[in-house]
C-alpha atoms as a PDB file:
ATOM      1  CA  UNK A   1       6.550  -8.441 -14.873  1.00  0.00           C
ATOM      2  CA  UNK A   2       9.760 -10.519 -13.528  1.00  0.00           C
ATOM      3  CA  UNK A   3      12.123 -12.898 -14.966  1.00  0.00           C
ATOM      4  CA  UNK A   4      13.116 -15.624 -12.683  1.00  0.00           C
ATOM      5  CA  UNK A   5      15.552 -18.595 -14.067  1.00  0.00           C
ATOM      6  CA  UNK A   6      13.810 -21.723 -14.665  1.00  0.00           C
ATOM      7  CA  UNK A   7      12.892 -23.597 -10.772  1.00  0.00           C
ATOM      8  CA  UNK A   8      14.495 -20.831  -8.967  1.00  0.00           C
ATOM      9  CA  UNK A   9      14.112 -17.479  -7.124  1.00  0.00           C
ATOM     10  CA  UNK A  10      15.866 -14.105  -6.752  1.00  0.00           C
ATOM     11  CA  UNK A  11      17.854 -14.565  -4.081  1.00  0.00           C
ATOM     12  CA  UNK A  12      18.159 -18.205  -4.684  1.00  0.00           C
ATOM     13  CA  UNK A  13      16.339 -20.418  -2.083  1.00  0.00           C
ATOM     14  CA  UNK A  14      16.347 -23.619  -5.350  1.00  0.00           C
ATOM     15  CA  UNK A  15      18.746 -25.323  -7.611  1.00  0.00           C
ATOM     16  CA  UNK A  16      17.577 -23.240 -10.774  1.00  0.00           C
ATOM     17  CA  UNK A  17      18.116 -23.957 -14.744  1.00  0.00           C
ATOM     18  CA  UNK A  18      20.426 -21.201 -16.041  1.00  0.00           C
ATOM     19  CA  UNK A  19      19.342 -22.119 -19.549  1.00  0.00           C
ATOM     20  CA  UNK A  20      16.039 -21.028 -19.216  1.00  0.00           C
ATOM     21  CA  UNK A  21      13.996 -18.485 -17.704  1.00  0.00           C
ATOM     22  CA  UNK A  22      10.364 -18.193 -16.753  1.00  0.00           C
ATOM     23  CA  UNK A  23       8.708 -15.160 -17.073  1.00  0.00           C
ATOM     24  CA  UNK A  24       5.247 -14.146 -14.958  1.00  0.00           C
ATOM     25  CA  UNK A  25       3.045 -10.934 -14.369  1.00  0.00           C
ATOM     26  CA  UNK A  26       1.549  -9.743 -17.573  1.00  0.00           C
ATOM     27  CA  UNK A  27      -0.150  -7.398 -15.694  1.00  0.00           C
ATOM     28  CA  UNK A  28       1.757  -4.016 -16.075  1.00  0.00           C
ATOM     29  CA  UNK A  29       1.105  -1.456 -19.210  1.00  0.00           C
ATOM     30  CA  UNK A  30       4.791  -2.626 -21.176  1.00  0.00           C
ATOM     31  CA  UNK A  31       4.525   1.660 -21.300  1.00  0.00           C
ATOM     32  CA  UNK A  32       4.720   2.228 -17.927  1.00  0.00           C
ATOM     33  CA  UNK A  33       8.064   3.227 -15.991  1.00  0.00           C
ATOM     34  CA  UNK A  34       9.907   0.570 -14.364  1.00  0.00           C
ATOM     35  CA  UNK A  35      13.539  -0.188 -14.009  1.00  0.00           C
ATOM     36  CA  UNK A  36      15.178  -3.689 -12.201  1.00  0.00           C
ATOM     37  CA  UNK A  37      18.196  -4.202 -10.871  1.00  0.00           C
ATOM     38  CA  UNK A  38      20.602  -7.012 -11.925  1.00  0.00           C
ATOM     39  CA  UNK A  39      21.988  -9.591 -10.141  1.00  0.00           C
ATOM     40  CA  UNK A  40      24.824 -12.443 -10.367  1.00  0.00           C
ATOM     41  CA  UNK A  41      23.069 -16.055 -10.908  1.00  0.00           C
ATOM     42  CA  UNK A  42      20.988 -16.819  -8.385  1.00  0.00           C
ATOM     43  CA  UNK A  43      23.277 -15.649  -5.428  1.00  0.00           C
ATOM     44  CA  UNK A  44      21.329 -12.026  -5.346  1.00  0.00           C
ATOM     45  CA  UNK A  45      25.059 -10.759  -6.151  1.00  0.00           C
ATOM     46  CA  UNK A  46      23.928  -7.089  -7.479  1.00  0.00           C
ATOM     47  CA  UNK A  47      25.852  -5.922 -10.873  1.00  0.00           C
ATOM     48  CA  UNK A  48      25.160  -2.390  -9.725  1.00  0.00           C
ATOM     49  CA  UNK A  49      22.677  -2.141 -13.006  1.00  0.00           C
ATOM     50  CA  UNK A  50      19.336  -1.424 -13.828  1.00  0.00           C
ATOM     51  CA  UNK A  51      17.306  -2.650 -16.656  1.00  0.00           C
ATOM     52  CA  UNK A  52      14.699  -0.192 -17.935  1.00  0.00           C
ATOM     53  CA  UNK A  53      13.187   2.947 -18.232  1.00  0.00           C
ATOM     54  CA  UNK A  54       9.989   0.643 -19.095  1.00  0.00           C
ATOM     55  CA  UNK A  55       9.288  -2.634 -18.444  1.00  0.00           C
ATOM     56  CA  UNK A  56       9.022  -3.367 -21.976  1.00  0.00           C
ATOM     57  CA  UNK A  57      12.443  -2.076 -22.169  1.00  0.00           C
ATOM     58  CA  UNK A  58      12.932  -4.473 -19.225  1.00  0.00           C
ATOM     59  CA  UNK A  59      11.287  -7.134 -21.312  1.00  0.00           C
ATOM     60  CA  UNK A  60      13.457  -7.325 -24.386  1.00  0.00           C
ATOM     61  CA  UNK A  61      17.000  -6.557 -22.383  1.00  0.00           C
ATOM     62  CA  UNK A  62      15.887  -9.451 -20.198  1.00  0.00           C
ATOM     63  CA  UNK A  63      15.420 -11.883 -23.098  1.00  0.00           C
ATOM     64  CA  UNK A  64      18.579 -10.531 -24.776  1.00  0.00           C
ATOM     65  CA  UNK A  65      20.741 -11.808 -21.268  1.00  0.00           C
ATOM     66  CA  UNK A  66      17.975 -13.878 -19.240  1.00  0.00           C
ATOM     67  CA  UNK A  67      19.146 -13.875 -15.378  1.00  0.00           C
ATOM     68  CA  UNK A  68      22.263 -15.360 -14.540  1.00  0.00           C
ATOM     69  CA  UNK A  69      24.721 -11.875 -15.678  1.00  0.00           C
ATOM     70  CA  UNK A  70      24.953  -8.909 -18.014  1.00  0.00           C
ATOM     71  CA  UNK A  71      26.547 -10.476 -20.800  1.00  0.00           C
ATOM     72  CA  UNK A  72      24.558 -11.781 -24.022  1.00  0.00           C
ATOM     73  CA  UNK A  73      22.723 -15.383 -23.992  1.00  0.00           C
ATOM     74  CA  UNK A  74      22.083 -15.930 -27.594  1.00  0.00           C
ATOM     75  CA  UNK A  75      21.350 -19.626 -27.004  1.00  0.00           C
ATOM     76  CA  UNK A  76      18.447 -19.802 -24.395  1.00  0.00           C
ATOM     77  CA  UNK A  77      14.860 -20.348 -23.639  1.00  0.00           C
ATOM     78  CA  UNK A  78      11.805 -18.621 -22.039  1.00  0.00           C
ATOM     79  CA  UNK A  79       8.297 -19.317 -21.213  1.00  0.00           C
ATOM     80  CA  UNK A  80       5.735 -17.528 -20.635  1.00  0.00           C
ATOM     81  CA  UNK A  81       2.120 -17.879 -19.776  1.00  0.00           C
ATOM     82  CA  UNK A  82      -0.862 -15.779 -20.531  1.00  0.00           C
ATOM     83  CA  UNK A  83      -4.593 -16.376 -19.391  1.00  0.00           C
ATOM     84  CA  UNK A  84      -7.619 -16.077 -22.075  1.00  0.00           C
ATOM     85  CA  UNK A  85      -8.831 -13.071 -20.960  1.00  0.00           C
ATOM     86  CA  UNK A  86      -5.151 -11.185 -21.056  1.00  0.00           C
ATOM     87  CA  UNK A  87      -4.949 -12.353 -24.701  1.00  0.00           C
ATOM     88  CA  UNK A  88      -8.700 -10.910 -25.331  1.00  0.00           C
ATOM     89  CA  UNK A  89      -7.582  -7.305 -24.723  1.00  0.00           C
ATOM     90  CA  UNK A  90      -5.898  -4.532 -22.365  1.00  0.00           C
ATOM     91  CA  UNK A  91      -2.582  -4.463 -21.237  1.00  0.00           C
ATOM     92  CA  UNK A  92      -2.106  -8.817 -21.943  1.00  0.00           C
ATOM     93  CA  UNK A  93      -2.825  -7.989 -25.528  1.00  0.00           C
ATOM     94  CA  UNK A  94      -0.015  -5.512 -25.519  1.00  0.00           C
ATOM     95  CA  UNK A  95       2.078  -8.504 -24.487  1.00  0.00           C
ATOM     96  CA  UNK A  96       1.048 -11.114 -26.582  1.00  0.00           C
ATOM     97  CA  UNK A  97       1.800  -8.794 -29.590  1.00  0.00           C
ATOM     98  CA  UNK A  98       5.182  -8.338 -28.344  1.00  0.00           C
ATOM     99  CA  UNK A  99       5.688 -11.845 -27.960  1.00  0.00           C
ATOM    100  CA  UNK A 100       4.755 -12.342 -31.489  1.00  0.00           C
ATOM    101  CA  UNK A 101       7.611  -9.680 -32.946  1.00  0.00           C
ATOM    102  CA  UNK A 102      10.090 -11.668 -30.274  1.00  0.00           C
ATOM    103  CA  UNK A 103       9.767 -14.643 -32.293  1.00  0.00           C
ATOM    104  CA  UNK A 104       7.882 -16.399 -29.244  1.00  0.00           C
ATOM    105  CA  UNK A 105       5.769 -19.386 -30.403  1.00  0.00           C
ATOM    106  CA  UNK A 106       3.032 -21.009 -29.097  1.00  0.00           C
ATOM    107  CA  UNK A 107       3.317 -24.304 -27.601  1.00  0.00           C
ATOM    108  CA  UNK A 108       0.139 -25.463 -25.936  1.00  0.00           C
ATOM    109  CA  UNK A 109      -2.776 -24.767 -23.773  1.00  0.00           C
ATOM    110  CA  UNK A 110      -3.605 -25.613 -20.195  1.00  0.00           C
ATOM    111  CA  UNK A 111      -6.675 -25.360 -17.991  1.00  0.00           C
ATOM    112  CA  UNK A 112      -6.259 -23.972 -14.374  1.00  0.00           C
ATOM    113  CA  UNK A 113      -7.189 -27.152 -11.815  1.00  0.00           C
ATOM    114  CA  UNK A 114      -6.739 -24.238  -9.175  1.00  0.00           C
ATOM    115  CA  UNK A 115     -10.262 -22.856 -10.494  1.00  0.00           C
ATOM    116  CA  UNK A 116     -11.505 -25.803 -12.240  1.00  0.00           C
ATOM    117  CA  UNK A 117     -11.066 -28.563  -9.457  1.00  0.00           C
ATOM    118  CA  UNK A 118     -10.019 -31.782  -8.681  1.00  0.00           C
ATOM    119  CA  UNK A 119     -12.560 -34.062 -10.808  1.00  0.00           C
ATOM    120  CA  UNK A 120     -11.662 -35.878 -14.031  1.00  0.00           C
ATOM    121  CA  UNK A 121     -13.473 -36.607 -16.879  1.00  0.00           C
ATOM    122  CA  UNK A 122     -15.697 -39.385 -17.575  1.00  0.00           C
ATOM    123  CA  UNK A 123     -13.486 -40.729 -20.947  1.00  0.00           C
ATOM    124  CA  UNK A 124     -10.983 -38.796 -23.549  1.00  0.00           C
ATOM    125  CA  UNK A 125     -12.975 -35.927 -25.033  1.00  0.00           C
ATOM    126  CA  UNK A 126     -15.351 -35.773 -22.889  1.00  0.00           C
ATOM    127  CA  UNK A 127     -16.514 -32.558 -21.063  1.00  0.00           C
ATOM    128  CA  UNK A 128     -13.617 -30.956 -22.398  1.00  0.00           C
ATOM    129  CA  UNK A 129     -15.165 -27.461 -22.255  1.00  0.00           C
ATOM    130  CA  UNK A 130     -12.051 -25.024 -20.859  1.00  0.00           C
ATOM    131  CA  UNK A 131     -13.549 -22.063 -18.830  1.00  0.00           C
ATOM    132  CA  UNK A 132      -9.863 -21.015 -17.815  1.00  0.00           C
ATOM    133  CA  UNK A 133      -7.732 -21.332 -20.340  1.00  0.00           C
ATOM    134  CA  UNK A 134      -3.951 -20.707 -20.008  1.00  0.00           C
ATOM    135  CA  UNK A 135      -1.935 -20.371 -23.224  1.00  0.00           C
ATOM    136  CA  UNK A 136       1.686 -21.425 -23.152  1.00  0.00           C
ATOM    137  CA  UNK A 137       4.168 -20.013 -25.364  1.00  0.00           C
ATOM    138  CA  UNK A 138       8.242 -20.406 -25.409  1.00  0.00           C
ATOM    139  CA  UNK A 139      10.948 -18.549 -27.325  1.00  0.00           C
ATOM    140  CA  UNK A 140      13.543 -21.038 -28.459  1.00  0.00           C
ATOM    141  CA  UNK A 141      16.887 -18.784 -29.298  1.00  0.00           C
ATOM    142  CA  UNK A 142      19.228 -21.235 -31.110  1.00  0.00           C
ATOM    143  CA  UNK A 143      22.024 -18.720 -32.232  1.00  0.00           C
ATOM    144  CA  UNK A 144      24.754 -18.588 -30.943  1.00  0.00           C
ATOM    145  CA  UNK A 145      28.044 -20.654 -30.932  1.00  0.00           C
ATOM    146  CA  UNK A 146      27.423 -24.384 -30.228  1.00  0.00           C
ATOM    147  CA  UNK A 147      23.855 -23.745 -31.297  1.00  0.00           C
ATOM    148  CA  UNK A 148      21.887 -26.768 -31.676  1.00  0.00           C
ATOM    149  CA  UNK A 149      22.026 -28.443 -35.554  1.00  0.00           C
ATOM    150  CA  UNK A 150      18.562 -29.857 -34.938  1.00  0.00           C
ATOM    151  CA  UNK A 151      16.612 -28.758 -31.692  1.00  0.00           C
ATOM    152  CA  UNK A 152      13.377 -30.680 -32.803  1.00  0.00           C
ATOM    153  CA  UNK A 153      15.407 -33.718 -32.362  1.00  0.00           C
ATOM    154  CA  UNK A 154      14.573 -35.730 -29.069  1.00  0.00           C
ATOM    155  CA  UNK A 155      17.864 -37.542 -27.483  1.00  0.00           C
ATOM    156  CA  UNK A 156      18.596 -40.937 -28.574  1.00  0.00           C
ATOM    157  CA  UNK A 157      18.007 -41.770 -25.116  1.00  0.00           C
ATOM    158  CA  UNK A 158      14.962 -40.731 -24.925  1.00  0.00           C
ATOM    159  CA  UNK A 159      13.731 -42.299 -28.202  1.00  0.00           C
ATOM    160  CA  UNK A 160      15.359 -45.514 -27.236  1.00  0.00           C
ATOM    161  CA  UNK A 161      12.719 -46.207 -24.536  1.00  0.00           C
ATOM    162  CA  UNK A 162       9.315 -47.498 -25.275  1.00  0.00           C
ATOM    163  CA  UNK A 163       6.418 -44.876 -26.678  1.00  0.00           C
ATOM    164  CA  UNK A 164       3.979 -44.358 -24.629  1.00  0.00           C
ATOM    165  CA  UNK A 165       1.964 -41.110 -25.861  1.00  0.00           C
ATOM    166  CA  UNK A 166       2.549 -39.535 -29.284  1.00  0.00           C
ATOM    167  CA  UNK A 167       4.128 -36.421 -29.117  1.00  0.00           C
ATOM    168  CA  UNK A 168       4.235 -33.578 -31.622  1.00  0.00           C
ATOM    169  CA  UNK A 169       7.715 -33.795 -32.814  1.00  0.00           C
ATOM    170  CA  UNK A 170       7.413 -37.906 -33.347  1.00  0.00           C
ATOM    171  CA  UNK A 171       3.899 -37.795 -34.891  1.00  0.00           C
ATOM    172  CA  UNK A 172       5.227 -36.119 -38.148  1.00  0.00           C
ATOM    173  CA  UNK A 173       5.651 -38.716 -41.744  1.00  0.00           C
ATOM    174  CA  UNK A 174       7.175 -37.088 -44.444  1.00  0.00           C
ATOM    175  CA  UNK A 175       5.244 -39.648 -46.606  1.00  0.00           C
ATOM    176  CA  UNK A 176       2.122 -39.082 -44.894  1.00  0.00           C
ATOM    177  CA  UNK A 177       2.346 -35.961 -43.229  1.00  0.00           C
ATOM    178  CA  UNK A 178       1.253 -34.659 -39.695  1.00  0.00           C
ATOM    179  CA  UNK A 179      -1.294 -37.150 -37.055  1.00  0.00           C
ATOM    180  CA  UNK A 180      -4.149 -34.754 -36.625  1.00  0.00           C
ATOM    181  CA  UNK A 181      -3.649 -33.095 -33.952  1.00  0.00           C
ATOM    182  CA  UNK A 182      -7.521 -34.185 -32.201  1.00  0.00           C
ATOM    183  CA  UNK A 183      -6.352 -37.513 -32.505  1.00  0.00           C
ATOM    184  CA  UNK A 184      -2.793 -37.097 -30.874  1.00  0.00           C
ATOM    185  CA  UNK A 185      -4.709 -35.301 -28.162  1.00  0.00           C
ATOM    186  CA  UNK A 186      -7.429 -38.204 -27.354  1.00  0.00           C
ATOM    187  CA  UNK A 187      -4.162 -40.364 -27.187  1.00  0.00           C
ATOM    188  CA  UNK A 188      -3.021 -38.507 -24.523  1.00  0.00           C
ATOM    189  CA  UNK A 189      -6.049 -38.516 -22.674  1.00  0.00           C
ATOM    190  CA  UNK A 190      -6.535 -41.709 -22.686  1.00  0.00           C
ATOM    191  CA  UNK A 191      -2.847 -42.354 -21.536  1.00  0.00           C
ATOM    192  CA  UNK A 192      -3.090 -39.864 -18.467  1.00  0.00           C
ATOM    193  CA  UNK A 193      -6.768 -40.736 -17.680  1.00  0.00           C
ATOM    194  CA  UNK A 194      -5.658 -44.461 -17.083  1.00  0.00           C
ATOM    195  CA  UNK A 195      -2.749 -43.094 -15.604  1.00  0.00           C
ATOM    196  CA  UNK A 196      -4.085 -40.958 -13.062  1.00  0.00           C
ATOM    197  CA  UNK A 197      -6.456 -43.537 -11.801  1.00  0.00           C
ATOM    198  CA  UNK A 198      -3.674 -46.552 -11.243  1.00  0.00           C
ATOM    199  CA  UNK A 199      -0.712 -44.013 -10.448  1.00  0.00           C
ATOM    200  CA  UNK A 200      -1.806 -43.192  -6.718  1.00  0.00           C
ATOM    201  CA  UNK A 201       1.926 -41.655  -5.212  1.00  0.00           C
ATOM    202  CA  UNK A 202       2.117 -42.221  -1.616  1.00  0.00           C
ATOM    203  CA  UNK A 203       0.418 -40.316   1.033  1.00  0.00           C
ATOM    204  CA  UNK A 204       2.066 -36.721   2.585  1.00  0.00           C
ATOM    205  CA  UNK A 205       4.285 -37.746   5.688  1.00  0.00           C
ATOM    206  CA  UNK A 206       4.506 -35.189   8.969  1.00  0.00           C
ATOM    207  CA  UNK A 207       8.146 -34.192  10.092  1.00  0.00           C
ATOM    208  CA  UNK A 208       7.419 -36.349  13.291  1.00  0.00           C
ATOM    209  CA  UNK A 209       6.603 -39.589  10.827  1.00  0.00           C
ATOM    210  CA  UNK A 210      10.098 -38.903   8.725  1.00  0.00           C
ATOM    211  CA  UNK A 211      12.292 -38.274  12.172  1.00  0.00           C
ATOM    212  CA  UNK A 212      10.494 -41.478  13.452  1.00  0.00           C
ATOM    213  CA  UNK A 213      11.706 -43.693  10.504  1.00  0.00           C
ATOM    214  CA  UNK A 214      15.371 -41.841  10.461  1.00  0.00           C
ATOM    215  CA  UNK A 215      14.884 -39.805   7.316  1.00  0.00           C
ATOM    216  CA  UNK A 216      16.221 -36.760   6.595  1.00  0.00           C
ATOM    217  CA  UNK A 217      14.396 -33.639   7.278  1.00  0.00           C
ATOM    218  CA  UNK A 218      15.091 -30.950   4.591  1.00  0.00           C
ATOM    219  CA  UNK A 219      13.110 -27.485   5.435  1.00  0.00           C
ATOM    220  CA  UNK A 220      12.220 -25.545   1.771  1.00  0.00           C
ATOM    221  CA  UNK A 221      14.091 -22.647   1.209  1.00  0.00           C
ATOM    222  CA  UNK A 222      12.430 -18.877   2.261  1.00  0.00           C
ATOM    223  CA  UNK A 223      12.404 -15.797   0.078  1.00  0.00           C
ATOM    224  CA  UNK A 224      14.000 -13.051   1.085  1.00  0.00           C
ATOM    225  CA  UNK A 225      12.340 -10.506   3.158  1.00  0.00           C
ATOM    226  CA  UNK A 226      13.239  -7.896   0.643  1.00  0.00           C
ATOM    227  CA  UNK A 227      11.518  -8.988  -2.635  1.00  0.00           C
ATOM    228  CA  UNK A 228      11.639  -7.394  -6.054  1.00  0.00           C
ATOM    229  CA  UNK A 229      10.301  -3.797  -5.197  1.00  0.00           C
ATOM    230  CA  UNK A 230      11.113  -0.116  -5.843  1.00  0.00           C
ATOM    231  CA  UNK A 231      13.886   1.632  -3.355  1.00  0.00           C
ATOM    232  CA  UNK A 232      12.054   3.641  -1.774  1.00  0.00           C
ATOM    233  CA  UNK A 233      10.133   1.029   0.101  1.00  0.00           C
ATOM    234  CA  UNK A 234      13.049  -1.347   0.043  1.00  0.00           C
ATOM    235  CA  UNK A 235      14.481   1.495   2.141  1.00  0.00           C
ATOM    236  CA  UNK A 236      11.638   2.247   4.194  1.00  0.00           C
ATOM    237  CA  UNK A 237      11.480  -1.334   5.276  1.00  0.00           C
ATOM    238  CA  UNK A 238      15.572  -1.484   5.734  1.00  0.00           C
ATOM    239  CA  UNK A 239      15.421   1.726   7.794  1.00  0.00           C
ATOM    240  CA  UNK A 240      12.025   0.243  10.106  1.00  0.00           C
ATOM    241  CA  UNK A 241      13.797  -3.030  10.882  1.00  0.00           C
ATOM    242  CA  UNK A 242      17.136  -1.380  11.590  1.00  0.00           C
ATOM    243  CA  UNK A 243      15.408   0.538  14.660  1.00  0.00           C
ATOM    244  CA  UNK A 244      13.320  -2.126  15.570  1.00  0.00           C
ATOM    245  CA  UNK A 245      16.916  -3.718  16.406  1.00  0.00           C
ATOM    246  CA  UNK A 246      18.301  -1.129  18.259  1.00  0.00           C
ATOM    247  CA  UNK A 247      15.351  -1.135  19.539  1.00  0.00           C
ATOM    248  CA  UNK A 248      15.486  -4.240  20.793  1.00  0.00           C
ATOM    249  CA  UNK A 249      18.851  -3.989  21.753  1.00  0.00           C
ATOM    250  CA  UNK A 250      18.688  -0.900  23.866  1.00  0.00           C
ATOM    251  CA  UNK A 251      18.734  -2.236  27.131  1.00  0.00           C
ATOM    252  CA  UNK A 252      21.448  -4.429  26.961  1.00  0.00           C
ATOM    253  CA  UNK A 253      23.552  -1.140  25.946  1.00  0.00           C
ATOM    254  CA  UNK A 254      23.541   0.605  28.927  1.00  0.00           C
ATOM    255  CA  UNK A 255      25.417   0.556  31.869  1.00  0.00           C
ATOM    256  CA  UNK A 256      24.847  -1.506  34.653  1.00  0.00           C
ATOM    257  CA  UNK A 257      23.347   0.500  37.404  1.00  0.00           C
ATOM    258  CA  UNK A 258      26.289   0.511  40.930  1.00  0.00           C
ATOM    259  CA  UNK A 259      25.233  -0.630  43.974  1.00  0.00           C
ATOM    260  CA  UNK A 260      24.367   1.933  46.776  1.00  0.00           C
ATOM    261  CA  UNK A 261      27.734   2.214  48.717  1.00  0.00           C
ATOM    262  CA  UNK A 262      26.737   0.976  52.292  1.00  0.00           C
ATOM    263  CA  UNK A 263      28.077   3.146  55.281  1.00  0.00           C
ATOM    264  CA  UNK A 264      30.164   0.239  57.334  1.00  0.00           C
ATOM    265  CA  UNK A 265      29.989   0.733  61.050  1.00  0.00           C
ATOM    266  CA  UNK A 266      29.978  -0.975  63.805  1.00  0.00           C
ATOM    267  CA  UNK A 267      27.063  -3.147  63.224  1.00  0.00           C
ATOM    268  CA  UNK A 268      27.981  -3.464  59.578  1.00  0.00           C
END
């Protein structure tokens, strides 16, 4: 289980949002023994600390000061995503009940089109039959100083441009209460189905194509070769690639070898 800031990584190879932090891998016991080290932002600046002794003492320190230092974030976001069958029992169950006492709430569900394709269906509601749900869910801390009066209220800006699906914190009357929620959802359908089909985004170039037409080439960043992992493989790995280079290096070290002294006489 790892905290990364929202759109970045540890060391940072992206711009990332240091008012939000995504958190992944529900996969460990929140028992087990684990510790983390901190780091400064996303430079990979370590703080000399660990979090821990478990991860779900990891867990709740984490969403105390997110990523970006030691000190305390009481105004910040997370998100985190669990699939249906982590929610349906073992160690994802665990999880999902601490989310709950975290004050986490649920925001929406997603199906995977990693497992369930590329197809689309035939009309809004149709085939709508999830076989891998993901379930969203956020924690919305609004406590601390300069704490949002109202953080269900979109920006002006935002309102000020036309509607074009209905979204859950517009769709609420106070004369005639909530739009059902089915219906809000068949809106969006139809919005992104029609979408989809007219919005085709122009095809993938090669780096030959964008040198060709004089356009910057920008490379994507690289992780680190020394991800989140415990020390002793981190030093394992250090102390392999450290002989590998003197290694490597070995024969440049020595001494060139002197030239046999040649006897000069008289047909030298």
């Amino acid at each position: 289980m790892e905290f990364l800031r929202f759109g970045s990584s540890i060391p940072g190879g992206y711009w990332g949002c240091c008012a939000c932090c995504i958190i992944q891998n529900f996969k460990v016991d929140p028992s087990d023994k684990a510790s983390i080290e901190l780091v400064d932002g996303d430079g990979g600046l370590t703080l000399g600390k660990f979090a821990g002794p478990t991860w779900e003492d990891i867990f709740r320190q984490r969403i105390r000061i997110g990523t970006f230092s030691e000190r305390d974030m009481p105004n910040h976001a997370f998100f985190a995503i669990l699939t249906e069958s982590q929610v349906c029992g073992g160690v994802g169950a665990k999880w999902l009940k601490i989310l709950k006492e975290e004050g986490f709430e649920f925001i929406r569900s997603v199906d995977n089109s990693v497992y369930s394709g590329a197809g689309t269906i035939s009309a809004p509601g149709v085939g709508c039959t999830s076989s891998h749900p993901n379930y969203i869910f956020g924690l919305f801390r609004n406590i601390g100083t300069g704490a949002m009066k109202n953080p269900y209220e979109p920006p002006k800006a935002w309102t000020n441009l036309p509607s074009v699906v209905p979204e859950l914190v517009t769709c609420y009357d106070e004369d005639n209460g909530a739009m059902p929620l089915q219906e809000i959802n068949l809106a969006n359908q139809k919005f992104q189905l029609e979408r989809w089909k007219n919005n085709k985004p122009k095809p993938f170039m090669t780096r030959k194509q964008l040198e060709e037409q004089g356009v910057p080439v920008t490379l994507a960043g690289k992780r680190s070769r020394y991800p989140q992992q415990l020390a002793a493989v981190r030093d394992s790995s250090e102390k392999t690639d450290k002989n590998l280079v003197k290694q490597a290096a070995a024969p440049f070290a020595k001494s060139p070898v002197a030239a046999p002294k040649m006897k000069v006489g008289c047909n030298g």
